[in-house]
N, C-alpha and C. Protein backbone atom coordinates (compact mmCIF):
# COMPACT_ATOMS: atom_id res chain seq x y z
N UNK A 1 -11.50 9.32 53.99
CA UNK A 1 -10.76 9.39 52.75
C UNK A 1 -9.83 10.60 52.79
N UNK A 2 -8.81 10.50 51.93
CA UNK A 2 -7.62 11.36 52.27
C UNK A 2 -7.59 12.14 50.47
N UNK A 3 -7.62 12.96 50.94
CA UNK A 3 -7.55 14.03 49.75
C UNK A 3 -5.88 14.59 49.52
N UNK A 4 -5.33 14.05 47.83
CA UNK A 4 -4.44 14.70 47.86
C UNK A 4 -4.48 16.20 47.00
N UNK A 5 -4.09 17.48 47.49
CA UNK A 5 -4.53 18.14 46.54
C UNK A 5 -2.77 18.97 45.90
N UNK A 6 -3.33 18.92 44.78
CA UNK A 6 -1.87 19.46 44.33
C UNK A 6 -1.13 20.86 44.51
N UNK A 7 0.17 20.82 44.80
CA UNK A 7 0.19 22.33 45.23
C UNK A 7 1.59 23.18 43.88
N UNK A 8 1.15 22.24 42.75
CA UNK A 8 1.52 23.40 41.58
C UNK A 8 0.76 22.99 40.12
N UNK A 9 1.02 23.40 39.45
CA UNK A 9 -0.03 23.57 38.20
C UNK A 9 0.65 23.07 36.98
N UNK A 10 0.75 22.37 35.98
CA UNK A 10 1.86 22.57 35.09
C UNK A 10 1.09 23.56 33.87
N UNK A 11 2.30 23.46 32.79
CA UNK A 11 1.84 24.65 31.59
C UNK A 11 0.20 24.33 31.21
N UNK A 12 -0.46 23.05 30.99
CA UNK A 12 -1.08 23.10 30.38
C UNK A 12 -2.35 23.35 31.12
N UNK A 13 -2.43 23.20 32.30
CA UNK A 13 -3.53 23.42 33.37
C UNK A 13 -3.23 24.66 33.51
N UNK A 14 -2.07 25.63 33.45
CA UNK A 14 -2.34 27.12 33.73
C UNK A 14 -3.32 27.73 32.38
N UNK A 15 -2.41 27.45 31.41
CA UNK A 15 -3.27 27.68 30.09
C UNK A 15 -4.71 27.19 29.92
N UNK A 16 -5.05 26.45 30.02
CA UNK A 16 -6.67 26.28 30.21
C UNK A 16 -7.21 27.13 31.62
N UNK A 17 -6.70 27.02 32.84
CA UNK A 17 -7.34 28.11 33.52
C UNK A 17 -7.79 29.27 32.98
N UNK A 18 -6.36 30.15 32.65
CA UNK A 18 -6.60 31.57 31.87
C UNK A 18 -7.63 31.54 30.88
N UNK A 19 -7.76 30.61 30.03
CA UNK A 19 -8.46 30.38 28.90
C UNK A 19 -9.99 30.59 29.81
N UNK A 20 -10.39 29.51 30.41
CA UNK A 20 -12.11 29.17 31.13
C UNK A 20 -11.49 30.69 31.82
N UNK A 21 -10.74 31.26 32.68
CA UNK A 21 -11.07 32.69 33.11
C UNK A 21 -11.28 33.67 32.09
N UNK A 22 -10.85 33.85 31.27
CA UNK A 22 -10.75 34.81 30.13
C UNK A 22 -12.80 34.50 29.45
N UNK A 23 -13.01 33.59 29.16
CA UNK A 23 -14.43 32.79 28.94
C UNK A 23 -15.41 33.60 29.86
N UNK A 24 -14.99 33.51 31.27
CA UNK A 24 -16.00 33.71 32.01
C UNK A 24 -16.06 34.87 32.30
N UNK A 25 -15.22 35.26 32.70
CA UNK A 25 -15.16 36.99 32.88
C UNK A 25 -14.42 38.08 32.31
N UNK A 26 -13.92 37.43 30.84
CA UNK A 26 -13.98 38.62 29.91
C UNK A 26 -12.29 39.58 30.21
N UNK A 27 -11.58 38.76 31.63
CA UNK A 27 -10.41 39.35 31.03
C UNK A 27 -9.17 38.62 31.07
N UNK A 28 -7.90 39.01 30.47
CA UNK A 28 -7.03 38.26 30.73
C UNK A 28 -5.86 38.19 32.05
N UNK A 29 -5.81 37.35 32.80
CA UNK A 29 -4.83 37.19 34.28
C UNK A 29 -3.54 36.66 33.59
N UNK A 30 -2.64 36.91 34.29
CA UNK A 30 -1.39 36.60 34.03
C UNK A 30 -1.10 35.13 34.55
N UNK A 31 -0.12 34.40 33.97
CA UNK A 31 0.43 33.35 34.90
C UNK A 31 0.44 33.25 36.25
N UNK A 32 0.99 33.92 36.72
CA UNK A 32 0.98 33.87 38.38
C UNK A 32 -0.10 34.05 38.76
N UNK A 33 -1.09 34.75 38.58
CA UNK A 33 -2.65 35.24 38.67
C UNK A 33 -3.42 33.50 38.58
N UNK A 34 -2.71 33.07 37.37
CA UNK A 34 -4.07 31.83 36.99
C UNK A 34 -3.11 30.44 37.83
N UNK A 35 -2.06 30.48 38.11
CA UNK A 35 -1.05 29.62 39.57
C UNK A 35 -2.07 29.90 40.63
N UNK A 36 -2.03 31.06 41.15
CA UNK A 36 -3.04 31.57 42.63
C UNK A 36 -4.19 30.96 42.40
N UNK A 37 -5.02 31.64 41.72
CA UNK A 37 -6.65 31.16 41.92
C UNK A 37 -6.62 30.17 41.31
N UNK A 38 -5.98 29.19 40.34
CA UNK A 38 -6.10 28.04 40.28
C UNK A 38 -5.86 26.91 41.66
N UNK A 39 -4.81 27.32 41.77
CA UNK A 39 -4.76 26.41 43.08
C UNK A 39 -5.77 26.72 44.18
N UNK A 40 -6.66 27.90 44.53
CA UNK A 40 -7.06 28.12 45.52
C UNK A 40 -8.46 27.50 45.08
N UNK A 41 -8.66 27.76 44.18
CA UNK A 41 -9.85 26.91 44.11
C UNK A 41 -10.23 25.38 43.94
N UNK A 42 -8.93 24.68 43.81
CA UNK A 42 -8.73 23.30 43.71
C UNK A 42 -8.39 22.59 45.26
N UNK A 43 -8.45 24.10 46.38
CA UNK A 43 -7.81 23.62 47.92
C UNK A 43 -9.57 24.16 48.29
N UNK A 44 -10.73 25.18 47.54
CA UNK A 44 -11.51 25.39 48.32
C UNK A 44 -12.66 23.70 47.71
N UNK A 45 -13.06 23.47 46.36
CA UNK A 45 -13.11 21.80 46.23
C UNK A 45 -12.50 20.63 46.96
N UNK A 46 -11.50 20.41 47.13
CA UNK A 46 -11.07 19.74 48.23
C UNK A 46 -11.84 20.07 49.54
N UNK A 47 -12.13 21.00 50.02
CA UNK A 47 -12.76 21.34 51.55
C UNK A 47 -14.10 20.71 51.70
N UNK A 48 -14.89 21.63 50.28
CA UNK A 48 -16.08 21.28 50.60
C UNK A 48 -16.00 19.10 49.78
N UNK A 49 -15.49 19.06 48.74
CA UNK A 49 -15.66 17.36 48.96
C UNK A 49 -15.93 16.57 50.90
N UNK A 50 -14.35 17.29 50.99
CA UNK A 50 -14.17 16.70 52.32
C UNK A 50 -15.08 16.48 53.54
N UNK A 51 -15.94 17.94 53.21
CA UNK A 51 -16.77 17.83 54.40
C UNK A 51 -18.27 17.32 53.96
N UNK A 52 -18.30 16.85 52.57
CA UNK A 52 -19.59 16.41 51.93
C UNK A 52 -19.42 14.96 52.32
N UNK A 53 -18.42 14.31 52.57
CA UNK A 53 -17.67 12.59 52.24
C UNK A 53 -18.40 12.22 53.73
């Protein structure tokens, strides 16, 4: 199976990132901040799916 994973975010998926980051650890990241680790963690899910499949 072929995994597509996305490689940008739009407004409303950045805004809920920041939001669940702000939730979890209490501070606030900037846009570009919640772009980065959003995507990186949607490419490190993709890996492990991949190697679970």
């Amino acid at each position: 199976m072929i995994l597509r994973v996305p490689t940008e975010l739009n407004e409303e998926q950045i805004k809920e990132f920041q939001q669940l980051y702000f939730e979890r650890f209490g501070e606030e990241i900037s846009r570009d901040e919640a772009i980065e680790e959003g995507l990186s963690l949607i490419r490190l899910v993709a890996i492990v799916i991949d190697k679970s499949i």
